[in-house]
Protein backbone atom coordinates (compact mmCIF):
# COMPACT_ATOMS: atom_id res chain seq x y z
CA UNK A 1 90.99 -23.44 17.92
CA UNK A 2 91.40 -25.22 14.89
CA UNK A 3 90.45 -29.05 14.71
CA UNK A 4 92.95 -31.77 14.98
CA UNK A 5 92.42 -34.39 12.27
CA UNK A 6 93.81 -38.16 11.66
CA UNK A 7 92.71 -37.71 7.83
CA UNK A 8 95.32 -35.87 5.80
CA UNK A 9 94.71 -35.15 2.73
CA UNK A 10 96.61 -36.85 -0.36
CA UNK A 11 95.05 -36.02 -3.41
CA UNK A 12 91.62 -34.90 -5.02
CA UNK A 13 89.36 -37.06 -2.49
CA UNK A 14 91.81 -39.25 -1.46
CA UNK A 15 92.97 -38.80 2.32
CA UNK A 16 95.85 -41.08 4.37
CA UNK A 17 95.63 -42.01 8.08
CA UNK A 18 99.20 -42.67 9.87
CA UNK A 19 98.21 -45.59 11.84
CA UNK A 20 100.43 -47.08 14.98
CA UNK A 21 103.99 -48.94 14.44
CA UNK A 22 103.29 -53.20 14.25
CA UNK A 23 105.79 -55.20 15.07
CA UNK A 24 106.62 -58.15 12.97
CA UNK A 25 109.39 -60.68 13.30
CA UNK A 26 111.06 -58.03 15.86
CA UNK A 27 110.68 -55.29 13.29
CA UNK A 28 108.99 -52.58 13.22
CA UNK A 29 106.39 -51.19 10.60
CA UNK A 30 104.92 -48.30 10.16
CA UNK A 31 101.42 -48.66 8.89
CA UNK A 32 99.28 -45.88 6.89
CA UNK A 33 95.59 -46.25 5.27
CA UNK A 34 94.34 -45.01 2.59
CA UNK A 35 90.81 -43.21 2.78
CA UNK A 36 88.92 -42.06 -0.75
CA UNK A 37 85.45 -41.00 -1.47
CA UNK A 38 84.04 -42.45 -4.31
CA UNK A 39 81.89 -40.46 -6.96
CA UNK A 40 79.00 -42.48 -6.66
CA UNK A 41 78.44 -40.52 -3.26
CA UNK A 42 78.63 -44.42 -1.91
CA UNK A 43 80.08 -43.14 1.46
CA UNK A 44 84.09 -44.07 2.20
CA UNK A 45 86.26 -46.83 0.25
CA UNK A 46 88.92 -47.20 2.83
CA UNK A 47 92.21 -49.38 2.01
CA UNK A 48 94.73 -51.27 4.47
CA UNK A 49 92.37 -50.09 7.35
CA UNK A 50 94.43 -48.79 10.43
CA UNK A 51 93.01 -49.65 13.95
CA UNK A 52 89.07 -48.31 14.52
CA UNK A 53 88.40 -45.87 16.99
CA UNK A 54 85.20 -43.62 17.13
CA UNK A 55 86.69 -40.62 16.34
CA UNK A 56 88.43 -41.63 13.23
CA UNK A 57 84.90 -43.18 11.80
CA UNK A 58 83.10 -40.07 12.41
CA UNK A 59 85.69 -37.59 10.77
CA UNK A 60 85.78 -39.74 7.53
CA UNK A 61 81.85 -40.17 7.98
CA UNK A 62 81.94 -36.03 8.33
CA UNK A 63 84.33 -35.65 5.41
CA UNK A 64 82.84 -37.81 2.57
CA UNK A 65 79.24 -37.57 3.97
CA UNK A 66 78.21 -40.85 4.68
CA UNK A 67 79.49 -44.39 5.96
CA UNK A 68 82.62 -46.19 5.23
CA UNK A 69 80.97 -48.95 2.17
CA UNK A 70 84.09 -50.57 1.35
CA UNK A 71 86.72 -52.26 3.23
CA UNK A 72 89.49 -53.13 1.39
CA UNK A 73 92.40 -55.66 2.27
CA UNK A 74 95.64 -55.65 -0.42
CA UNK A 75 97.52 -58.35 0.40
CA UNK A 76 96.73 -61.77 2.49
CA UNK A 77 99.24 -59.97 5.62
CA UNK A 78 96.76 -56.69 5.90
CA UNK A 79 94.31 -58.09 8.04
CA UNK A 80 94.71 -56.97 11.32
CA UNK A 81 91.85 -54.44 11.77
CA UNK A 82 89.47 -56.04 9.30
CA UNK A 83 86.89 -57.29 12.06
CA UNK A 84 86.54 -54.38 13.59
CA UNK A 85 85.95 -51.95 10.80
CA UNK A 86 83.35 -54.55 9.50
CA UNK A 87 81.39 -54.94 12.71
CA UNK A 88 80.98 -51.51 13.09
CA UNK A 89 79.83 -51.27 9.38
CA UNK A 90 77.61 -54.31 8.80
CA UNK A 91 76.80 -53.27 5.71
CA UNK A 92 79.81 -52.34 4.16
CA UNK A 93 81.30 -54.94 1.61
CA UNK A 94 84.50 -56.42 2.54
CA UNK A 95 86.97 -57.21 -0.30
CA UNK A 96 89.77 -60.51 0.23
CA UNK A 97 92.58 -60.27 -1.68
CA UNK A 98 94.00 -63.84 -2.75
CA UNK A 99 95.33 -66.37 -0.14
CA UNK A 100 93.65 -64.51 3.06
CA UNK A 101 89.57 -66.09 2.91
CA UNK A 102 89.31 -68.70 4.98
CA UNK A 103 92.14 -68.34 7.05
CA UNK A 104 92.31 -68.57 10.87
CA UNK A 105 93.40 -65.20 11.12
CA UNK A 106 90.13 -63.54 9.58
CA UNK A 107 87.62 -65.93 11.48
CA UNK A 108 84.77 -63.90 11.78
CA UNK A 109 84.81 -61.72 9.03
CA UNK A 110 82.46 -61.76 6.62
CA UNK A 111 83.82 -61.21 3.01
CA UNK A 112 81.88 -60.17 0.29
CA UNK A 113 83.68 -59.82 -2.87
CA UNK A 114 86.89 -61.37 -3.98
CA UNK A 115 89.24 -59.54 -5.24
CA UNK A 116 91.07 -59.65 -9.00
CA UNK A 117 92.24 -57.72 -12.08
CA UNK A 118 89.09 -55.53 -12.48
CA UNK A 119 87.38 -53.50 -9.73
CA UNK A 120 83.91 -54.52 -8.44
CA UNK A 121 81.14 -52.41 -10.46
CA UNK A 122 80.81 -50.17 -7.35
CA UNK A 123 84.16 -48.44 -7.69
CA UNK A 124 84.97 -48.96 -11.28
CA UNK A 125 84.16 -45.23 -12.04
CA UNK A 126 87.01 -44.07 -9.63
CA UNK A 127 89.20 -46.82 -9.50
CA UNK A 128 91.76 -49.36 -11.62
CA UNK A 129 93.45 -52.47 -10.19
CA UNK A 130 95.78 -55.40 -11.28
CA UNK A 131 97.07 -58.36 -9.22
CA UNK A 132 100.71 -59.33 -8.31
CA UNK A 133 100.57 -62.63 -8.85
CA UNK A 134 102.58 -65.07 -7.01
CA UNK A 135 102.94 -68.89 -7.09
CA UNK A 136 105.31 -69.63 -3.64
CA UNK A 137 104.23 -66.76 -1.60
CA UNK A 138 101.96 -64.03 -1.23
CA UNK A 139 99.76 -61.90 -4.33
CA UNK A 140 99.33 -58.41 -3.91
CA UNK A 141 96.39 -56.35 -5.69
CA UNK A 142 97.82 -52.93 -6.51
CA UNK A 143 94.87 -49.78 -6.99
CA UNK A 144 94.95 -46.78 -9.10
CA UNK A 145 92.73 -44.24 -8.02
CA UNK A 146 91.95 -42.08 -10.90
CA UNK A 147 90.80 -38.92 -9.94
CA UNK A 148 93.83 -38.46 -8.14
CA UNK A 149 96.12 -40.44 -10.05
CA UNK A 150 97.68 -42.08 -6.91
CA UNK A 151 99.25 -45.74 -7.41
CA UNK A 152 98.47 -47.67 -3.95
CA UNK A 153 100.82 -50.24 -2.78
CA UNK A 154 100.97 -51.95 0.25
CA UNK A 155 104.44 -54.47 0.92
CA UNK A 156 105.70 -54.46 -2.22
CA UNK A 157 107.21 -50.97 -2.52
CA UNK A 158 108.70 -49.70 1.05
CA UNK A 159 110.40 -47.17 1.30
CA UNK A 160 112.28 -45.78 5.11
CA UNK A 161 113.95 -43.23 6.48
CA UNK A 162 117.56 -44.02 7.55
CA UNK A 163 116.63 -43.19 10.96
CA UNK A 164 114.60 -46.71 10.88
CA UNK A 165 117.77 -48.80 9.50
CA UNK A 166 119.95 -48.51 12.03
CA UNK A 167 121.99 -51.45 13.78
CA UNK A 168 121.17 -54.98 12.96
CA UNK A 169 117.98 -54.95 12.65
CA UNK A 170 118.03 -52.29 9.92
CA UNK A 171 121.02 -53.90 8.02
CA UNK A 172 118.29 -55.94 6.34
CA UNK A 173 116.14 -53.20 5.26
CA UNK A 174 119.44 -51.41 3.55
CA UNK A 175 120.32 -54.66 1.95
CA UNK A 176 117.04 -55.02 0.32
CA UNK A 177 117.45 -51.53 -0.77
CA UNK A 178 114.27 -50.30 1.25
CA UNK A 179 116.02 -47.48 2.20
CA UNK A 180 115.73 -44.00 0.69
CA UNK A 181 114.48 -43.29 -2.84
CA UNK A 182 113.53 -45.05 -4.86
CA UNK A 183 112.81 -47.65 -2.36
CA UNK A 184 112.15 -51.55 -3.05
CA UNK A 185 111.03 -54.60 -2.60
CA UNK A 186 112.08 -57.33 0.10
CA UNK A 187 114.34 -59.70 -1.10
CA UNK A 188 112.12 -62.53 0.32
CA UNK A 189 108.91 -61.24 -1.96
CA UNK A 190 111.14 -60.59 -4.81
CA UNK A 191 112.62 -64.47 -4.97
CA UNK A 192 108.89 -66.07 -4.55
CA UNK A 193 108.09 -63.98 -8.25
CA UNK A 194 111.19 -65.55 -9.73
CA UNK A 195 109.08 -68.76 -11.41
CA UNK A 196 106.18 -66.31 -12.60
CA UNK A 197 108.11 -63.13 -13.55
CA UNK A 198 106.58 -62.74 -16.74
CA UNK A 199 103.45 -62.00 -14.99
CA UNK A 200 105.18 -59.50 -12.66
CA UNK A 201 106.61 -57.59 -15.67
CA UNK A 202 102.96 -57.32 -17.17
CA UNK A 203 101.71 -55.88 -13.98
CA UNK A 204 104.55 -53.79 -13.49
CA UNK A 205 104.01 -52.52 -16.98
CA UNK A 206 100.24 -51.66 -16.42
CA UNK A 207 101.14 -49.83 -13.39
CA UNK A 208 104.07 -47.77 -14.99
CA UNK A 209 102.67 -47.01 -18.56
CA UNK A 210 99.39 -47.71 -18.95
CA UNK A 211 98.42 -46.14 -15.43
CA UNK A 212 101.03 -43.38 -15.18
CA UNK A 213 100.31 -42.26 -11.71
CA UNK A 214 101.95 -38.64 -10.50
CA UNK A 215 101.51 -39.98 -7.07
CA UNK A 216 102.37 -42.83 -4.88
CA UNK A 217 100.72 -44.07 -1.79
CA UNK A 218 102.28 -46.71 0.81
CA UNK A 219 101.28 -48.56 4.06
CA UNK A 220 104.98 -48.72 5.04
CA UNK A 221 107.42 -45.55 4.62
CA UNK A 222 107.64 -43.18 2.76
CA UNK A 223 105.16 -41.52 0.13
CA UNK A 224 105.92 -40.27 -3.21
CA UNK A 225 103.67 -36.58 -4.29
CA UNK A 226 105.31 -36.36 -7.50
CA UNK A 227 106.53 -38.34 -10.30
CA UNK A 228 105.68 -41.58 -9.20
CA UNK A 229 105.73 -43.69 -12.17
CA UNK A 230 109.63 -43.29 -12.46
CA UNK A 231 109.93 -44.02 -8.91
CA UNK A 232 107.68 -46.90 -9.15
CA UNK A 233 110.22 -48.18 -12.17
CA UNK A 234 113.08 -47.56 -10.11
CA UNK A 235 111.69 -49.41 -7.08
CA UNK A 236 110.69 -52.83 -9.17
CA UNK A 237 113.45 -52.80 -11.65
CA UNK A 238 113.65 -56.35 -10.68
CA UNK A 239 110.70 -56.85 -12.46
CA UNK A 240 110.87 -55.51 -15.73
């Protein structure tokens, strides 16, 4: 019988994990992480971690060969399973994106590293980053992983099937244009960049033609296995 798995694979050593559907402001969200191993052999760099269970640690333990090392939160909202993942690794480093240290939310987690524009010296070799930077609301640190050239985003790109914008609830998310390709960015997230756009073009710009990723990796929606950069473009024309 063959082997059920949560891990599905992505790319070259990068793996995704559907999680559970959240529930925020009466909406709900599908949420996906993002597994890689690195080519130090430094165990698992995991990404928007989904909720912990046993099993799930000790496939991606089995499938990159050693423990997860680094737990990775994008954006100040991705926080949810961030305890438990760390107290089951102790001695993984835990990465805070801007806005999220020190907030009630996270008590109890011990972060390590703060997040920026460059990747910590333990993941350089496989991965790229840049920040989203925000003054009003929320920044968002987008990743590159090279090997696979997969673009990782976590809010700011969604992308749903019209399935999951029906009725009232859904008018919102075909309003914002979340629906279908190319997909988009909420119009609440796209007004708070309005007084540092300029900034959002430059990261948009690294992303699109410096990076030049094939692939495109979300927490919420819909993923992209092909051509990503133009979708990318397409999905933050408001920013260039």
């Amino acid at each position: 019988m063959k082997k059920t798995t949560q891990l599905h694979q992505f790319g070259p050593s990068i793996w995704s994990v559907d999680g559970g559907t959240v529930e925020i402001g009466s909406f709900p969200y599908r949420t996906r992480m993002a597994v890689v191993k690195l080519s130090t052999g430094d165990g698992a760099w995991i990404w928007s971690p989904t909720k912990y269970s046993k099993q799930l640690a000790s496939e991606i333990e089995e499938l990159v060969g050693g423990p997860v090392a680094h737990i990775v939160s994008p954006n100040k909202l991705h926080h949810l399973n961030l305890k438990e993942w760390s107290e089951h690794y102790p001695e993984a480093r835990v990465y805070a994106p801007p806005g999220l240290k020190g907030r009630s939310v996270v008590q109890g987690v011990v972060f390590t590293d703060d997040l920026g524009d460059d990747p910590h010296k333990a993941f350089a070799n496989d991965f790229d980053q840049v920040v989203f930077r925000n003054r009003l609301f929320m920044e968002e640190v987008v990743f590159f992983h090279k090997e696979s050239r997969t673009a990782l985003f976590c809010d700011l790109i969604q992308r749903y099937q019209p399935v999951e914008a029906e009725g009232l609830k859904g008018l919102k998310r075909r309003m914002d244009g979340l629906v279908g390709d190319p997909g988009g960015t909420p119009r609440e997230w796209v007004w708070s960049f309005l007084l540092g756009k300029d900034k959002v073009r430059e990261a948009t710009r690294v992303v699109v033609d410096r990076w030049q990723p094939h692939r495109l990796l979300i927490a919420h929606g819909d993923c992209v296995n092909s051509n990503a950069a133009d979708v990318i473009a397409r999905a933050l024309k408001w920013a260039l």
